[in-house]
Protein backbone atom coordinates (compact mmCIF):
# COMPACT_ATOMS: atom_id res chain seq x y z
CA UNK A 1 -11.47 31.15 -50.35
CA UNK A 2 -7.94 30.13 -49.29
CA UNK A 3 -8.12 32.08 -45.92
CA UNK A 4 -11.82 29.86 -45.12
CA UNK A 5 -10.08 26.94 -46.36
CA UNK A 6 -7.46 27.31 -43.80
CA UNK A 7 -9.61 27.98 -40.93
CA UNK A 8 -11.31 25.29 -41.14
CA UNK A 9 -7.70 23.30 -42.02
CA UNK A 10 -6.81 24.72 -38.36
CA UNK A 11 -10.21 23.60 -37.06
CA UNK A 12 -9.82 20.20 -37.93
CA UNK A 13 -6.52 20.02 -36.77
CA UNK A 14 -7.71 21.61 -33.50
CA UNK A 15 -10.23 19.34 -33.26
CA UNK A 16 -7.85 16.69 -34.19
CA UNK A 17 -5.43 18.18 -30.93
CA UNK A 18 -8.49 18.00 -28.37
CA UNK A 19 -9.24 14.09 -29.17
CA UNK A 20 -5.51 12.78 -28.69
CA UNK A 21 -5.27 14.94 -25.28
CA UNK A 22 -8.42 13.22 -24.53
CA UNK A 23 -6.80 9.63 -25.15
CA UNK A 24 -3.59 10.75 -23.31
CA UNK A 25 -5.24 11.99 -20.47
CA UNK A 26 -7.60 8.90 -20.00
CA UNK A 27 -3.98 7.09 -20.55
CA UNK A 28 -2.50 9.11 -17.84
CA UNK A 29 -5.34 8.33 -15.62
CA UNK A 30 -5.15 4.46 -16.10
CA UNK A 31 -1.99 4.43 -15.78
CA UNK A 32 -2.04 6.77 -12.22
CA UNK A 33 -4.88 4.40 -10.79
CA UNK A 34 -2.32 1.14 -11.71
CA UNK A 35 0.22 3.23 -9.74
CA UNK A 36 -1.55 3.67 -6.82
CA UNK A 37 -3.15 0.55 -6.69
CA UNK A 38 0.47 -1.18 -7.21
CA UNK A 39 1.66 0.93 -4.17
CA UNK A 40 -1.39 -0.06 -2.41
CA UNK A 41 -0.90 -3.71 -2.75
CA UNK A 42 2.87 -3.40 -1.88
CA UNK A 43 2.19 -1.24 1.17
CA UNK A 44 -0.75 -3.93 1.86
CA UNK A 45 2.00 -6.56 1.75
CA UNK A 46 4.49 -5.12 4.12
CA UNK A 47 1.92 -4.55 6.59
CA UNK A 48 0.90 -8.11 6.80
CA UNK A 49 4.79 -9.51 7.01
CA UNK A 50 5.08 -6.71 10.13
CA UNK A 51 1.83 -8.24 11.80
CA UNK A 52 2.83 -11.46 11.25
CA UNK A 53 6.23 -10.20 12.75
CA UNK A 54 4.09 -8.26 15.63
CA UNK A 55 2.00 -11.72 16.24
CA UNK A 56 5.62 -14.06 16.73
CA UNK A 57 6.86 -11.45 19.31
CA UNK A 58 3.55 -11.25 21.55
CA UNK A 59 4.07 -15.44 21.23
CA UNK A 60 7.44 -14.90 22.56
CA UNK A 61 6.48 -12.43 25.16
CA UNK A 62 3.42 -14.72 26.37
CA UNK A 63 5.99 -17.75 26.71
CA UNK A 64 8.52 -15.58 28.36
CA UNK A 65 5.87 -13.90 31.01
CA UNK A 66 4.80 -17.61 31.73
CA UNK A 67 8.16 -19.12 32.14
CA UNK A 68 9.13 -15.65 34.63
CA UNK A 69 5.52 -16.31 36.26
CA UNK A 70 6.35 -20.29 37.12
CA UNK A 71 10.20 -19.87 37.95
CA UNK A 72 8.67 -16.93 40.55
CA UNK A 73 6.17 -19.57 41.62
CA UNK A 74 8.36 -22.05 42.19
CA UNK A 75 11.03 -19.75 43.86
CA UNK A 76 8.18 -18.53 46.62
CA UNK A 77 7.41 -22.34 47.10
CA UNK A 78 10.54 -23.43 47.79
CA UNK A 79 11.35 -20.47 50.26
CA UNK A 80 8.15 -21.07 52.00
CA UNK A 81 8.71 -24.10 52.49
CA UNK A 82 12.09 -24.27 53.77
């Protein structure tokens, strides 16, 4: 009787094993997916400061292409009609 007794002592403690790695994998996982998604959101967030970034130096550029445009206007006007 003893040896039975401690198979199915080992059992239950086997049994016992498989349901808390069940809870610390599904623990692991949660936690992984809030890792990734915080990355995610942080990654998300630099992107947007370097578009913003992007948009303020194509506003420069356009201003600075005009201003070179009219003082190359205005140069060819005043040569022409001198």
């Amino acid at each position: 009787m003893p040896v039975y007794a401690g198979k199915v002592r080992r059992g239950y403690k086997l049994a016992r094993l498989g349901e808390d790695v069940t809870v610390y994998q599904k623990e692991m996982t949660r936690d992984e997916v809030l890792s990734r998604t915080e990355d995610l959101f942080w990654t998300l967030q630099s992107l947007s400061e370097k578009e913003k970034t992007i948009r303020s130096y194509q506003l420069m550029l356009d201003s600075l292409y005009r201003d070179v445009n009219n003082y190359s206007n205005a140069d060819w006007r005043r040569r022409t009609m001198c």
